[in-house]
C-alpha atoms as a PDB file:
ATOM      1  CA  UNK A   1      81.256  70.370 120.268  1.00  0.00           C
ATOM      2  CA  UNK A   2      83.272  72.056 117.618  1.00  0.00           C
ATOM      3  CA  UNK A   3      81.001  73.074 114.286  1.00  0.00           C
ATOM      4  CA  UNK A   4      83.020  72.865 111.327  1.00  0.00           C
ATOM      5  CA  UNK A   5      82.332  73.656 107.614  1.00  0.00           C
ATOM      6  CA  UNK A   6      84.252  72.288 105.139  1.00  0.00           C
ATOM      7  CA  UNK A   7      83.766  74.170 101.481  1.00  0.00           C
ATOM      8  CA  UNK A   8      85.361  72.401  98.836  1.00  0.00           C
ATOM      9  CA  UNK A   9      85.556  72.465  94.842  1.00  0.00           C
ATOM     10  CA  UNK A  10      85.007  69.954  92.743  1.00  0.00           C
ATOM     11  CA  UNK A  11      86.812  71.515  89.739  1.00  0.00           C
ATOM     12  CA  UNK A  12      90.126  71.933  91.831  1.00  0.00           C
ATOM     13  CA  UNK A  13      92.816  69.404  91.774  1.00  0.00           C
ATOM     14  CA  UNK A  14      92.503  65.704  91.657  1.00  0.00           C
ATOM     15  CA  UNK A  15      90.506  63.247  92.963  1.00  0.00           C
ATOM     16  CA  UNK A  16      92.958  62.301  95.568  1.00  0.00           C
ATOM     17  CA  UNK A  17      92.749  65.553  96.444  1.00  0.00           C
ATOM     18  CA  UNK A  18      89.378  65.842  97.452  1.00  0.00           C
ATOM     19  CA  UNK A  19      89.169  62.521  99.112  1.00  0.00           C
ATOM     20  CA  UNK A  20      91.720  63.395 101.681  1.00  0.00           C
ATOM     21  CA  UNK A  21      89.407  66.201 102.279  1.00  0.00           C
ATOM     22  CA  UNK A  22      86.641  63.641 103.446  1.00  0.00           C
ATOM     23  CA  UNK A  23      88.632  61.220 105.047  1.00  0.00           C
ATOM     24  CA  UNK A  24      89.649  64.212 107.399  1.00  0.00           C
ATOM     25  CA  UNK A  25      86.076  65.336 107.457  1.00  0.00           C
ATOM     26  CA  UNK A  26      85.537  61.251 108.531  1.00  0.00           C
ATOM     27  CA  UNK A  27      88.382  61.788 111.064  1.00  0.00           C
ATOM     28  CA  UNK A  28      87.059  64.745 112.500  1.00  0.00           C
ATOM     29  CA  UNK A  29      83.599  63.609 113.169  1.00  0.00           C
ATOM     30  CA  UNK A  30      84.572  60.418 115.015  1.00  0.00           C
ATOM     31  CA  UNK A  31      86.757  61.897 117.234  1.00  0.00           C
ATOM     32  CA  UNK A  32      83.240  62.738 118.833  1.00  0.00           C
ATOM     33  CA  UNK A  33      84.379  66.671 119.161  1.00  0.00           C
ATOM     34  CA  UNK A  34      83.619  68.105 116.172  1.00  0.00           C
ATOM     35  CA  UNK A  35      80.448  68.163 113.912  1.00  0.00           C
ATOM     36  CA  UNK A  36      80.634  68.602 110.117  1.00  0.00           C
ATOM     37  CA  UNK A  37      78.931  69.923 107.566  1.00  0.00           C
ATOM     38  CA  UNK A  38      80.213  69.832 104.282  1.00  0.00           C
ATOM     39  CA  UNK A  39      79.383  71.876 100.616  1.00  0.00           C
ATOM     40  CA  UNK A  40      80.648  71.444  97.044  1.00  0.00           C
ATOM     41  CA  UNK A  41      80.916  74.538  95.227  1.00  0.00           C
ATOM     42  CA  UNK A  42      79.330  74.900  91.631  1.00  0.00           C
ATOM     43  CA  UNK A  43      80.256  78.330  90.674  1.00  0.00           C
ATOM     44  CA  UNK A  44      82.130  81.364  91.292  1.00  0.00           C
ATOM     45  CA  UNK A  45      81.094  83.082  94.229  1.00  0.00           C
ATOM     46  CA  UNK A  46      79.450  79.659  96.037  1.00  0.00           C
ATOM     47  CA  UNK A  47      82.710  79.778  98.449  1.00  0.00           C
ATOM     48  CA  UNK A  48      82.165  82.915  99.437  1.00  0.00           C
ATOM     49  CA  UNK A  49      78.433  83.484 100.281  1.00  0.00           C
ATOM     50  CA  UNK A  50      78.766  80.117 101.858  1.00  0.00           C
ATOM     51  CA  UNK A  51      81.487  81.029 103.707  1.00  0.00           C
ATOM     52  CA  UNK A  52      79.634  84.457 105.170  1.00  0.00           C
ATOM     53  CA  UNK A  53      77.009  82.293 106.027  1.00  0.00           C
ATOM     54  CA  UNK A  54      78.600  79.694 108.019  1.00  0.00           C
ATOM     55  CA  UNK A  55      80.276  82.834 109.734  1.00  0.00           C
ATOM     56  CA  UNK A  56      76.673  84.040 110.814  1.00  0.00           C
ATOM     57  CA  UNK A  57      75.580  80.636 111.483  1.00  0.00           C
ATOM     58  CA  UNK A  58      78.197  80.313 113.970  1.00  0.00           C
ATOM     59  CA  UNK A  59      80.423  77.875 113.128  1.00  0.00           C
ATOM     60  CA  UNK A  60      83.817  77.690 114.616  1.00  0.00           C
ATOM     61  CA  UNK A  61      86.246  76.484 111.694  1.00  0.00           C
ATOM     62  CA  UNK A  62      85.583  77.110 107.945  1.00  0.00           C
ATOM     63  CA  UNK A  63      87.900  74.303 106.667  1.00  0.00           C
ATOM     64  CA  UNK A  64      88.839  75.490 102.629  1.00  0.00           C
ATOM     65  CA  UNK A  65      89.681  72.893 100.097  1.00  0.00           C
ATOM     66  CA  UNK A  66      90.640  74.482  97.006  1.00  0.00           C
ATOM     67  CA  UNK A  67      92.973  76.465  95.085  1.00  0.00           C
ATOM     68  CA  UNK A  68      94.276  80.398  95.645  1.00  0.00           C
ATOM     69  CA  UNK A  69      90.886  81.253  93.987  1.00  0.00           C
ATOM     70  CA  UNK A  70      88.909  79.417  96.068  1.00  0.00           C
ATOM     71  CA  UNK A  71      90.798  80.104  99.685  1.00  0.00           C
ATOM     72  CA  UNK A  72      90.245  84.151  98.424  1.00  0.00           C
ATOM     73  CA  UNK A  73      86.493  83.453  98.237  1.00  0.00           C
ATOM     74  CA  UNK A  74      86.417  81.982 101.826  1.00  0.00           C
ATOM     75  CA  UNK A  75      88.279  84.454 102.829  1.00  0.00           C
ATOM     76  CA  UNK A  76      85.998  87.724 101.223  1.00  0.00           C
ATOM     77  CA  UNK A  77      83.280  85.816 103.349  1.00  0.00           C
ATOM     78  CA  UNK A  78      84.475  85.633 106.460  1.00  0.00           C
ATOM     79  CA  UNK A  79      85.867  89.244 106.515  1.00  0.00           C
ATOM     80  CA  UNK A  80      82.845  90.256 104.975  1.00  0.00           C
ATOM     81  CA  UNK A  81      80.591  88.534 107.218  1.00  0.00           C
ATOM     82  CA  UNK A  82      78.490  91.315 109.754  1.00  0.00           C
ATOM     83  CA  UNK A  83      78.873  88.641 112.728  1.00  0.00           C
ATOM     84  CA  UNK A  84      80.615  89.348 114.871  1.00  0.00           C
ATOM     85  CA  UNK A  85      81.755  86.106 115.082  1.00  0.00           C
ATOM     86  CA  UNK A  86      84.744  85.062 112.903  1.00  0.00           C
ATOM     87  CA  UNK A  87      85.284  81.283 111.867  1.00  0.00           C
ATOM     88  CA  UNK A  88      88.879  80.230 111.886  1.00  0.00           C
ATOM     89  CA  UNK A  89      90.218  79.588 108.264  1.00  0.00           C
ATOM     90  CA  UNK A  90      91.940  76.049 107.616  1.00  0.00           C
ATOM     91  CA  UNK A  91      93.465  75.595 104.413  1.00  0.00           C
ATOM     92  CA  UNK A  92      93.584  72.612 102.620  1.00  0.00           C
ATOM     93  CA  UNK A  93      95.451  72.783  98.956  1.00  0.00           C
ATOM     94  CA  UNK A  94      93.624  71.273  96.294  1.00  0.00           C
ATOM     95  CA  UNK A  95      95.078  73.876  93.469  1.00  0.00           C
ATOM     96  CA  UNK A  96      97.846  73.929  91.333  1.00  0.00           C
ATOM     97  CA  UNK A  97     100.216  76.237  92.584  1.00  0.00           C
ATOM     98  CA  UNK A  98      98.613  76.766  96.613  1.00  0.00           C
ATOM     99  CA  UNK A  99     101.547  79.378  97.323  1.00  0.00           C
ATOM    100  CA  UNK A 100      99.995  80.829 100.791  1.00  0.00           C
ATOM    101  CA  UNK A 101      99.295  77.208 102.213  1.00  0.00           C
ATOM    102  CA  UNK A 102     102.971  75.941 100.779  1.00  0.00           C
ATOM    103  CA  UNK A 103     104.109  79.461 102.953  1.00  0.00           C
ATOM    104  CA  UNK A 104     102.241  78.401 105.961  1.00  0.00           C
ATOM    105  CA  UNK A 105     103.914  74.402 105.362  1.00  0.00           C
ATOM    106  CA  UNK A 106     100.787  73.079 106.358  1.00  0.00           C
ATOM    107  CA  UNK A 107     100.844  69.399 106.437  1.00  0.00           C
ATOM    108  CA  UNK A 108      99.236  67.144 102.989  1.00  0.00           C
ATOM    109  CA  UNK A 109      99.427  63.806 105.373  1.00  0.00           C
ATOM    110  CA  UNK A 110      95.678  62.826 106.066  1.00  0.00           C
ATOM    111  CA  UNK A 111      96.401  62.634 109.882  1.00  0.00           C
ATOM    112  CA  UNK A 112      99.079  64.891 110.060  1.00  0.00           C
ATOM    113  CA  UNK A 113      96.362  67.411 108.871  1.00  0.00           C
ATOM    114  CA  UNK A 114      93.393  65.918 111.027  1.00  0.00           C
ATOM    115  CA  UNK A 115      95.700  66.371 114.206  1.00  0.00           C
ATOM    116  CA  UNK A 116      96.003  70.048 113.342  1.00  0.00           C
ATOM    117  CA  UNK A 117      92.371  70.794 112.962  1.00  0.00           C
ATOM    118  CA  UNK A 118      91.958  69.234 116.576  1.00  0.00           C
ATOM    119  CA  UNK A 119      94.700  71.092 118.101  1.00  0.00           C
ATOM    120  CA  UNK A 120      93.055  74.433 116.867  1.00  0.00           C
ATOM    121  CA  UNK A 121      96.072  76.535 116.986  1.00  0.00           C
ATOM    122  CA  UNK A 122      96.353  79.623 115.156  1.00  0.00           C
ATOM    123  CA  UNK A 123      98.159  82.697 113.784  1.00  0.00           C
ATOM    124  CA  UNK A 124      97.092  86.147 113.686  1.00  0.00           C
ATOM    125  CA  UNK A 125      97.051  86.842 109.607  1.00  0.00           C
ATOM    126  CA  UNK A 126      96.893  90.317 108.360  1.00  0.00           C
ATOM    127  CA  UNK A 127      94.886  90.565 105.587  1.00  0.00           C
ATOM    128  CA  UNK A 128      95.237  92.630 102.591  1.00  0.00           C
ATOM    129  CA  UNK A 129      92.201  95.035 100.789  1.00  0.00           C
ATOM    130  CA  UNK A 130      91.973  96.036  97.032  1.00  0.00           C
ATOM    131  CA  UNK A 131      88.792  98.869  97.226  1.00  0.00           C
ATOM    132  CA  UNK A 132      86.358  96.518  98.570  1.00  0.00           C
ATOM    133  CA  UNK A 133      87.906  93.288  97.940  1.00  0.00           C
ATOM    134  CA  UNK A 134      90.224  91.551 100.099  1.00  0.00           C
ATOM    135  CA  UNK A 135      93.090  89.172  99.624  1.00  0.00           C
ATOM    136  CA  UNK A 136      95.390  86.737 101.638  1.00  0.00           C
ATOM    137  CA  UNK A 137      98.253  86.505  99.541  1.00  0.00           C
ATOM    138  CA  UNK A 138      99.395  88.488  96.691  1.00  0.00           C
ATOM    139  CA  UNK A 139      97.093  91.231  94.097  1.00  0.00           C
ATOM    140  CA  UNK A 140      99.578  91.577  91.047  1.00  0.00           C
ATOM    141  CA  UNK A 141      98.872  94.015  87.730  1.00  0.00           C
ATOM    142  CA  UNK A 142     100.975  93.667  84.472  1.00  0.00           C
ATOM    143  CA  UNK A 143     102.855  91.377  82.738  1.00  0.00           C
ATOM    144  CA  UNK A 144     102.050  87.876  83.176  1.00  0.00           C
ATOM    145  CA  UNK A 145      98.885  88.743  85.361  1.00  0.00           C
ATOM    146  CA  UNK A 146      96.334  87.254  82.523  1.00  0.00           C
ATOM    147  CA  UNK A 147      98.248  83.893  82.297  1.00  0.00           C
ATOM    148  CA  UNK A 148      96.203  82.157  85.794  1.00  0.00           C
ATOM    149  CA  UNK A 149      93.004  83.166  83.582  1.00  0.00           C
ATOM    150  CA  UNK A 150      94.210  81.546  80.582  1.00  0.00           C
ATOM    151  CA  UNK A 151      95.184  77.819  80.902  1.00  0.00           C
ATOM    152  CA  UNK A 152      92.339  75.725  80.770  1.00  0.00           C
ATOM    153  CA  UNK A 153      91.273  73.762  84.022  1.00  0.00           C
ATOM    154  CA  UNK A 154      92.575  70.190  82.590  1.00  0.00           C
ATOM    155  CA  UNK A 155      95.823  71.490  81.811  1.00  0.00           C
ATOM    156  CA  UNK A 156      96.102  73.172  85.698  1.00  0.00           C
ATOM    157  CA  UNK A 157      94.682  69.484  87.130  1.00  0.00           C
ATOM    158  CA  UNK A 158      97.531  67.748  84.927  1.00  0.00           C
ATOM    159  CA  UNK A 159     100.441  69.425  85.397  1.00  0.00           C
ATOM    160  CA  UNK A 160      99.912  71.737  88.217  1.00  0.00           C
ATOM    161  CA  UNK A 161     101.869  74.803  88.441  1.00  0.00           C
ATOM    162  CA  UNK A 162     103.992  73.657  85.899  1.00  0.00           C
ATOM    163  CA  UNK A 163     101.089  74.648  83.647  1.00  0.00           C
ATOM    164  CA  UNK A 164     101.826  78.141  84.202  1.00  0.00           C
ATOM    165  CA  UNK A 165     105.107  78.039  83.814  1.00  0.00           C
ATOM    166  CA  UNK A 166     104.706  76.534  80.278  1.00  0.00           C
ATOM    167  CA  UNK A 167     101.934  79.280  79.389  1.00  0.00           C
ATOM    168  CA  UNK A 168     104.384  81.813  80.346  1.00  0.00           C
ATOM    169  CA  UNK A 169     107.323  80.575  78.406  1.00  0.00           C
ATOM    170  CA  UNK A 170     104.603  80.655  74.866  1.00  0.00           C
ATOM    171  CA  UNK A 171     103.545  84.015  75.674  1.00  0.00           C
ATOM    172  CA  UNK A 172     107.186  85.822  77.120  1.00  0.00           C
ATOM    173  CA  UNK A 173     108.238  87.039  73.833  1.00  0.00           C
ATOM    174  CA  UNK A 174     104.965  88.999  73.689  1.00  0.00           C
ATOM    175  CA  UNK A 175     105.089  89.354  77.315  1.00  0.00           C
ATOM    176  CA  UNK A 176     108.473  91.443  77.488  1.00  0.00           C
ATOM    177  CA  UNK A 177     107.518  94.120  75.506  1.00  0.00           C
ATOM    178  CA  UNK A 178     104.178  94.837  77.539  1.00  0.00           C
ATOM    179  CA  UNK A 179     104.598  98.659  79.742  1.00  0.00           C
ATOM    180  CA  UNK A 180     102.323  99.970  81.960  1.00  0.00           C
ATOM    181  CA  UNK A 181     102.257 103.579  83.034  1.00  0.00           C
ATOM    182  CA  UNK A 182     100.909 104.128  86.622  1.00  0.00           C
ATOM    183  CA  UNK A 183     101.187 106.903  89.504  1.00  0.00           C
ATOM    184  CA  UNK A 184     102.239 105.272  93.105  1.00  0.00           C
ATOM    185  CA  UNK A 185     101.218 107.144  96.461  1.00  0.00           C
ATOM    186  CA  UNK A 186     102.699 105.044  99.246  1.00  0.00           C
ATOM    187  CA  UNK A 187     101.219 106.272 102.984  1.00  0.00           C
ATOM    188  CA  UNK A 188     102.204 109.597 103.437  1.00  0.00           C
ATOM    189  CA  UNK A 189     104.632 109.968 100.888  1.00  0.00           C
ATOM    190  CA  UNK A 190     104.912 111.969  97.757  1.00  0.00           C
ATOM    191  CA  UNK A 191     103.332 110.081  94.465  1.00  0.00           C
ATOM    192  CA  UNK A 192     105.391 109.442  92.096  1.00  0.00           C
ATOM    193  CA  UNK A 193     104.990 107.783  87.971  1.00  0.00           C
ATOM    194  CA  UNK A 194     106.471 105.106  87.058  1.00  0.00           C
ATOM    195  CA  UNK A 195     106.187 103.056  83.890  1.00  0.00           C
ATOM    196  CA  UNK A 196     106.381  99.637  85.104  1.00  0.00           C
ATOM    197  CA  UNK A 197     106.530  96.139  83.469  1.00  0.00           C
ATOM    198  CA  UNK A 198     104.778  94.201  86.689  1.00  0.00           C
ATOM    199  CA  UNK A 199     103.928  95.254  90.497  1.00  0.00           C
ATOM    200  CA  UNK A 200     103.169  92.689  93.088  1.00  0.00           C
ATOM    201  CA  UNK A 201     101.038  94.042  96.150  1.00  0.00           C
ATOM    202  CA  UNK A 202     101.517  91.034  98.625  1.00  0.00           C
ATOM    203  CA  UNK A 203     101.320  89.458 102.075  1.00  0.00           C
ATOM    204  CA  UNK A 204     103.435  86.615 102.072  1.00  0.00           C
ATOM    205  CA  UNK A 205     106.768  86.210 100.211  1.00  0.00           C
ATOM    206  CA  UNK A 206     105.813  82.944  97.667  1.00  0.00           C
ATOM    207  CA  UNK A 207     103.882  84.117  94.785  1.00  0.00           C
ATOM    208  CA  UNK A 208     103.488  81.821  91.493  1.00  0.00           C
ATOM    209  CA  UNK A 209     105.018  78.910  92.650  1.00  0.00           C
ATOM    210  CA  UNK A 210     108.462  81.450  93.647  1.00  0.00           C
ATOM    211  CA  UNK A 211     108.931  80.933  97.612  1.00  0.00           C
ATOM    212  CA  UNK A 212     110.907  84.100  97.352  1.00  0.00           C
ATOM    213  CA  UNK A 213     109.877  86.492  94.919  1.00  0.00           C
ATOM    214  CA  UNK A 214     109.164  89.267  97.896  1.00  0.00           C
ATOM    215  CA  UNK A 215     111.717  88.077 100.515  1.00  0.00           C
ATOM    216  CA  UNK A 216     110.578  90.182 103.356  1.00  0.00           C
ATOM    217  CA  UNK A 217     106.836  90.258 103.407  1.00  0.00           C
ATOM    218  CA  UNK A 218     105.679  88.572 106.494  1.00  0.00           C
ATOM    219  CA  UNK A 219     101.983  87.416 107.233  1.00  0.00           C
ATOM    220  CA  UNK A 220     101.849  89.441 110.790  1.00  0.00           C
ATOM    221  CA  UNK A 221     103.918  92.236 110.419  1.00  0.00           C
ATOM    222  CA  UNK A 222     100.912  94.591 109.680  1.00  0.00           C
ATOM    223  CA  UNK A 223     102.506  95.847 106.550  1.00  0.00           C
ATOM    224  CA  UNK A 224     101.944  94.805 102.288  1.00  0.00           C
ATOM    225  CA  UNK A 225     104.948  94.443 100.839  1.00  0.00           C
ATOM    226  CA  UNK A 226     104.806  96.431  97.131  1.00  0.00           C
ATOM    227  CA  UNK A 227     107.549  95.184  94.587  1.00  0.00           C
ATOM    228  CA  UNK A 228     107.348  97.095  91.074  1.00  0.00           C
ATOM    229  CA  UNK A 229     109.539  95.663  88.076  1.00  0.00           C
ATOM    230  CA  UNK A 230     110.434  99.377  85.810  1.00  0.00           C
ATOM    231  CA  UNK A 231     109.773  98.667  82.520  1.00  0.00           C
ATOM    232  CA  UNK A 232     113.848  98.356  81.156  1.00  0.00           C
ATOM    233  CA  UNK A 233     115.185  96.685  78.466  1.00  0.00           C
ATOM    234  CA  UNK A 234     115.326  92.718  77.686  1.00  0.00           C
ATOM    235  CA  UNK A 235     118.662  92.282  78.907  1.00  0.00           C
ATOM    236  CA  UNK A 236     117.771  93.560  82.483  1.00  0.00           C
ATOM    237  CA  UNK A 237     114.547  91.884  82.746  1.00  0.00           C
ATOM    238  CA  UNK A 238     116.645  88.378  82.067  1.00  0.00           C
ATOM    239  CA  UNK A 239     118.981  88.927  84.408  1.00  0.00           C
ATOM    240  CA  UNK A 240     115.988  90.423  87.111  1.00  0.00           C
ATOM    241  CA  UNK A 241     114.453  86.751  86.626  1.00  0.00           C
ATOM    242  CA  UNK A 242     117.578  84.898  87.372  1.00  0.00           C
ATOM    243  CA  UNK A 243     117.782  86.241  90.530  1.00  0.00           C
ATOM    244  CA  UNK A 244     114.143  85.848  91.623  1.00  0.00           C
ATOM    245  CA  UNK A 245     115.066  82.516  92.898  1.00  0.00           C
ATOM    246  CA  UNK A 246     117.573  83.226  95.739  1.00  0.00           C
ATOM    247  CA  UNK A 247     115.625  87.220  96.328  1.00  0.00           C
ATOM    248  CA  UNK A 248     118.494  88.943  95.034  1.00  0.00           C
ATOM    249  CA  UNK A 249     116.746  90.457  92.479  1.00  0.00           C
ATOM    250  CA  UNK A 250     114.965  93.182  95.225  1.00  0.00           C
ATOM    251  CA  UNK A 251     118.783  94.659  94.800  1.00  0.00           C
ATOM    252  CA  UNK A 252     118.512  95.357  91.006  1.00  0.00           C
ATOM    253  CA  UNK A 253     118.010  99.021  90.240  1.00  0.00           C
ATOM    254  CA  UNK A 254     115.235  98.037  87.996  1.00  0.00           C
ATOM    255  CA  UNK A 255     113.500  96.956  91.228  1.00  0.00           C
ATOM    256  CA  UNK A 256     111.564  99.517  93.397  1.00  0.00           C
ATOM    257  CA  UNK A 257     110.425  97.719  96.594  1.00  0.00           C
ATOM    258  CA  UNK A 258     109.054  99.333  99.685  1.00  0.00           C
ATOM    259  CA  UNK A 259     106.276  98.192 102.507  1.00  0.00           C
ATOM    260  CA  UNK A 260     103.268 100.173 103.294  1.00  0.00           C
ATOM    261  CA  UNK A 261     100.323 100.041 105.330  1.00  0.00           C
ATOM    262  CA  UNK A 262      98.147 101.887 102.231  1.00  0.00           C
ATOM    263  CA  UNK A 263      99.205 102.196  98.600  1.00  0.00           C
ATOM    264  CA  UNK A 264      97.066 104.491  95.936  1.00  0.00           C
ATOM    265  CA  UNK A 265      97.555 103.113  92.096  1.00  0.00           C
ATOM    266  CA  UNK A 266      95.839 105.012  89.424  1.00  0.00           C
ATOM    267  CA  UNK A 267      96.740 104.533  85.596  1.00  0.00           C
ATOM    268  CA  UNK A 268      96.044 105.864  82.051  1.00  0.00           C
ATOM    269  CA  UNK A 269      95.461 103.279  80.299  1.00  0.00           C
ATOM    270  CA  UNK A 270      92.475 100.461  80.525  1.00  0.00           C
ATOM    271  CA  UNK A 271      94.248  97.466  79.886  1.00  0.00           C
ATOM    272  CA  UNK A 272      95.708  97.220  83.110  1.00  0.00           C
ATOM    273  CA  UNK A 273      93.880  94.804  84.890  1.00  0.00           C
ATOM    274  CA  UNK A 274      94.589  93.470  88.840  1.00  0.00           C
ATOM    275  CA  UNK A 275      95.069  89.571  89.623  1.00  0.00           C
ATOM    276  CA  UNK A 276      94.093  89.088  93.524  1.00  0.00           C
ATOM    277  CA  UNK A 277      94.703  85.575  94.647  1.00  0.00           C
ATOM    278  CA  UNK A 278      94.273  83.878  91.012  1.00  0.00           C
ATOM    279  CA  UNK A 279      90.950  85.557  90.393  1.00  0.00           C
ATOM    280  CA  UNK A 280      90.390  88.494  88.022  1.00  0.00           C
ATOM    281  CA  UNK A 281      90.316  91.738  90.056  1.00  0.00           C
ATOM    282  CA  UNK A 282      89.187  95.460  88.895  1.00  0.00           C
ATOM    283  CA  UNK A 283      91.292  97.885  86.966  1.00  0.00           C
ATOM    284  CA  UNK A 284      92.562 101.149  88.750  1.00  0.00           C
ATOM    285  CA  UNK A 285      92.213 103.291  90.355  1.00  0.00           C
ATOM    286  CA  UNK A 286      92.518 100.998  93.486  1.00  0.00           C
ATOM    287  CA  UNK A 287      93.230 101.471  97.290  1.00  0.00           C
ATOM    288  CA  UNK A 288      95.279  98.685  98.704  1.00  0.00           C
ATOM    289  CA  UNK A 289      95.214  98.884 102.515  1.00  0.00           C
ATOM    290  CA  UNK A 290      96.148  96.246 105.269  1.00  0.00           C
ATOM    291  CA  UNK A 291      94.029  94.713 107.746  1.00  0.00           C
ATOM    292  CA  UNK A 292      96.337  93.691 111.002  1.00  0.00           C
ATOM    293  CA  UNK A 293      95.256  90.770 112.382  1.00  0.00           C
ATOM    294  CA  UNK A 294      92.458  90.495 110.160  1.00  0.00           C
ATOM    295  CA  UNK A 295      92.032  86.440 110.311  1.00  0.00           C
ATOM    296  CA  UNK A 296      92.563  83.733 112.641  1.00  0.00           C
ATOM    297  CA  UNK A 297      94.457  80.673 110.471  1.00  0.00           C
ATOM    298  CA  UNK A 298      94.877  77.382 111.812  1.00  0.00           C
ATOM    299  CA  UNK A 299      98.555  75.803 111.516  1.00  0.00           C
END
């Protein structure tokens, strides 16, 4: 008998949503080889102290519904977990952008999905760390890095990504003038300053919605992928952003891109605050380091 726990949150997505979440749950259970238990978040942190729990409680499969911030809290529990037994993460998208899941193209139909769970086949994801916090996907500091914070949870549930996309075109005219100095110590390397308009620490290459935004990260190839925008002028930036779409902007000499295994970012000033996986992170100094292998994701 297979234990699985599925963590979901109420305030994420649509009803729809979270019904296909039970009818799999249904699915699961009367296939007569799995048992499930099932928990509704209420507030921040829920996800991830249940998720360390069901880690020591042994269960096999932690089944996520949810958006970025909620598959990040699943995730901080399981890695955080002192068992040394690991669930296997499933994702199920319930957000409004879900850029790691959309990576992974794991299915949305109700069987489709229920099939998966039962053919328990996974991947070997590296994982990324930010000081004591881990992260799946992407940890970002800059420009643009407060919007996911910003537009109100109706507004996300209605228009879905496209909510940030409409945030950011309000706020770019104050956006583009934003500049960040920082000092960059990639592995062994010599540090170096740079004053930088956005960086992008990430594990996958689809961040905010943009499939290719870092085109050669990779999930498993036990490196982050670190992609720094230079604070330039307006012109540049413009024509940096109309190239994001086909990842020919990594070719721009405003563009400093390079993969690591562990990256050192300290700053001067205090408004520079980290994004990891859509929820608020700490401000620098910060240690990013990869974890190879870190998680076992079903696909």
């Amino acid at each position: 008998m297979i234990n699985l726990k599925l963590i979901y949150n109420p305030s994420a997505g649509t009803q729809t949503q979270q019904d296909k979440a039970f009818l799999i749950a249904r699915k699961l259970t009367e296939s007569g080889d799995f048992r499930v238990s099932i928990f509704a978040t209420k507030k921040k942190d829920d996800a991830y102290s249940e998720a360390k729990k069901s880690c020591e409680d042994g269960f096999d499969i932690i089944l996520a519904c949810g958006g970025d911030g909620t598959v990040n809290e699943v995730v901080n529990g399981i890695m955080r977990s002192e068992s040394k037994h690991k669930s296997k993460l499933a994702i199920l998208a319930a957000g409004s952008v879900n850029d790691f899941s959309e990576y992974l193209n794991l299915p949305t139909d109700v069987t489709k999905y229920t099939e998966m769970i039962i053919r328990e086949s996974t991947i070997s994801a590296d994982v990324g760390k930010a000081n004591d916090k881990y992260f799946i996907n992407v940890a970002a500091g800059g420009a643009f890095t407060n919007i996911a914070h910003e537009v109100p949870v109706d507004t996300k549930t209605i228009l879905g990504k496209f909510a940030y996309y409409l945030q950011g075109a309000i706020e770019l005219p104050y956006q583009l003038d934003k500049q960040f100095p920082v000092n960059i110590k990639i592995d062994e390397e010599e540090p170096f300053n740079a004053d930088i308009f956005l960086f992008l620490i990430t594990n996958s290459p689809s961040v905010g919605g943009f499939k290719k935004l870092v085109p050669e990260a990779s999930i498993n190839d036990n490196m982050l992928d670190l992609l720094i925008i230079k604070k330039t002028n307006k012109k540049e930036l413009v024509e940096i952003f109309s190239k994001i779409i086909t990842g020919q902007h990594i070719k721009h000499p405003g563009i400093i891109y390079k993969k690591a295994s562990k990256i050192f970012l300290t700053s001067s000033v205090d408004n520079l605050i980290l994004d990891i996986d859509g929820e608020q992170g700490e401000k620098p100094p910060v240690l990013f380091e990869i974890i190879p292998g870190g998680i076992e994701i079903i696909v």
